[in-house]
Protein backbone atom coordinates (compact mmCIF):
# COMPACT_ATOMS: atom_id res chain seq x y z
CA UNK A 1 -22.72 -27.12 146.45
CA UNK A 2 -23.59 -24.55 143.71
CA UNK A 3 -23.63 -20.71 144.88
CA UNK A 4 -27.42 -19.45 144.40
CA UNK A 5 -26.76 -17.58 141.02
CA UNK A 6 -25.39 -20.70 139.67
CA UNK A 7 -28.59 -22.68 139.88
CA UNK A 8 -31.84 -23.09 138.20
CA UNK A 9 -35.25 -21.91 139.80
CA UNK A 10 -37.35 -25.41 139.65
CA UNK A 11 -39.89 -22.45 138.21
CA UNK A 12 -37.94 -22.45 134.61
CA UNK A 13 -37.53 -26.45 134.07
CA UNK A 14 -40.80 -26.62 132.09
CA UNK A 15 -40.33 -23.42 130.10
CA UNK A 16 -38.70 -22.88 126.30
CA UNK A 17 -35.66 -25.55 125.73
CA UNK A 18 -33.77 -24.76 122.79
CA UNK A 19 -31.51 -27.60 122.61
CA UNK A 20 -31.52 -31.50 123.86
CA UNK A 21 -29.10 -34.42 124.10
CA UNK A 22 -30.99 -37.44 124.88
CA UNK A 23 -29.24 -40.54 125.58
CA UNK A 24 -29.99 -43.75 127.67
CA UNK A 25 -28.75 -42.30 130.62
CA UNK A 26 -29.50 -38.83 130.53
CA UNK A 27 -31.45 -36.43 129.29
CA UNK A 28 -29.35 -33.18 129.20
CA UNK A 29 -31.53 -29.81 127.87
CA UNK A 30 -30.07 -26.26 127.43
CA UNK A 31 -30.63 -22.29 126.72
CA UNK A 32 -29.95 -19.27 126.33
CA UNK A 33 -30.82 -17.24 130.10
CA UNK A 34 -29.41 -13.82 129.23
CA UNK A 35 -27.77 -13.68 132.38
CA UNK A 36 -23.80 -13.18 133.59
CA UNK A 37 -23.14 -16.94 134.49
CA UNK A 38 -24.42 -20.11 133.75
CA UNK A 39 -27.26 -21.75 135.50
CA UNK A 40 -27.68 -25.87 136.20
CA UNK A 41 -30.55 -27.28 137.67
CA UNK A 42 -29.94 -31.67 138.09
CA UNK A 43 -33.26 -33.95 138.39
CA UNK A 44 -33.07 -37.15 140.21
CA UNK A 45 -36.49 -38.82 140.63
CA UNK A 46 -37.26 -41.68 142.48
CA UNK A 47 -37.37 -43.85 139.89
CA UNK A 48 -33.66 -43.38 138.69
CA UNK A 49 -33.26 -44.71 142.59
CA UNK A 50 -35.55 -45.23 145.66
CA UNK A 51 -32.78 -44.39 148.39
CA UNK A 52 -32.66 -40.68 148.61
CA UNK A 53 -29.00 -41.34 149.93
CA UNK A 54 -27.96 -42.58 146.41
CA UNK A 55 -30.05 -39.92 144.75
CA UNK A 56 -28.60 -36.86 146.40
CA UNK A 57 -24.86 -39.07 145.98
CA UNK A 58 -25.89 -38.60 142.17
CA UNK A 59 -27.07 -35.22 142.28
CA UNK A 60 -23.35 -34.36 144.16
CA UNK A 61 -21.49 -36.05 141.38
CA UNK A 62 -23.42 -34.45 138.52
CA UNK A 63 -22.73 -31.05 140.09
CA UNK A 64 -18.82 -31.84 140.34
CA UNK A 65 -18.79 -33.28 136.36
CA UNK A 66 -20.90 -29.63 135.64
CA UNK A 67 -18.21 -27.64 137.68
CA UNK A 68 -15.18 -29.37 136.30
CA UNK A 69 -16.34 -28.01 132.22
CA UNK A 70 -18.04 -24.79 133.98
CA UNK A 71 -16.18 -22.23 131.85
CA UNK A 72 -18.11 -22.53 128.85
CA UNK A 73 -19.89 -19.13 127.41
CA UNK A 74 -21.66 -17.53 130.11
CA UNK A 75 -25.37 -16.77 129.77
CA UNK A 76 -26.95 -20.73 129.40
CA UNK A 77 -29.34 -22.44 131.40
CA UNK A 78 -28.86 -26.03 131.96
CA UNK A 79 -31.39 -29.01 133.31
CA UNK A 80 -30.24 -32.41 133.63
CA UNK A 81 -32.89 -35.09 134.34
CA UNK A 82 -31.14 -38.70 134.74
CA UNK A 83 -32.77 -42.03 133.93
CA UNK A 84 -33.59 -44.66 135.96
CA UNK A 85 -31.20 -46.78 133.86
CA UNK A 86 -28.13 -45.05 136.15
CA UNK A 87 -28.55 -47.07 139.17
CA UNK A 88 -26.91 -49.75 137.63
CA UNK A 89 -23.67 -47.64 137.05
CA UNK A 90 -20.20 -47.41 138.92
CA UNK A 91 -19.47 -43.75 140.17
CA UNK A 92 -16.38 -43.21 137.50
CA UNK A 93 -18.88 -44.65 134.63
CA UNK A 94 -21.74 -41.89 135.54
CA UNK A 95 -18.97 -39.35 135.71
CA UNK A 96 -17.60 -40.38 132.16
CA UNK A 97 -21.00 -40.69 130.59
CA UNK A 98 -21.90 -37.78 131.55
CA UNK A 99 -19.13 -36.34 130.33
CA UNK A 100 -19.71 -37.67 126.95
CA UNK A 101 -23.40 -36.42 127.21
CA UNK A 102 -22.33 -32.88 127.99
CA UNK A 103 -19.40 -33.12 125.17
CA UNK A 104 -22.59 -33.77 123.06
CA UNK A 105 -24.24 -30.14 123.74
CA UNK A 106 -23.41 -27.68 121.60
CA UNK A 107 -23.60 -24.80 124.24
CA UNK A 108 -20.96 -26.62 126.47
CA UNK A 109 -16.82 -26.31 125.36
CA UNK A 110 -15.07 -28.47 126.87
């Protein structure tokens, strides 16, 4: 579970992206917040999955993939919305796509 600081208010996922990595899987969107740590807010809709079991599984696993490259410059808002396309991945393919997703981002160091 993320600490309170270290997520997104659902208030700022519509407003100003500066940067997005789009790929069939994911759709990851960052920037700048101006703040003293990073902030991550994950999107799961129903469509990527109707069993809110699976959903919140995904949400869990995107969380550990963000908190495994978290030390990246501090200051950068981050929304991840995942596709639908997902549900037909294994747990250690989601992780490693979105792995390559995030290696994608500019704002994230690996």
């Amino acid at each position: 579970m993320l600490l309170k600081p270290s997520r997104l208010p659902s208030q700022e996922f519509r407003s100003g992206w500066r940067q997005t990595v789009a790929t069939p899987y994911f759709l990851l969107k960052t920037k700048e917040n101006h703040k003293a740590r990073n902030r991550i807010g994950i999107v799961v809709g129903t469509a990527a999955n109707k069993n809110a079991v699976k959903r919140n599984f995904l949400k869990r696993q995107a969380r550990a993939v963000f908190q495994t490259v978290h030390d990246a410059g501090a200051g950068k808002d981050f929304l991840l919305v995942v596709s639908s396309k997902t549900s037909s991945l294994k747990k250690k393919q989601f992780r490693t796509l979105l792995l390559e997703t995030i290696g994608k981002s500019k704002d994230i160091k690996k």
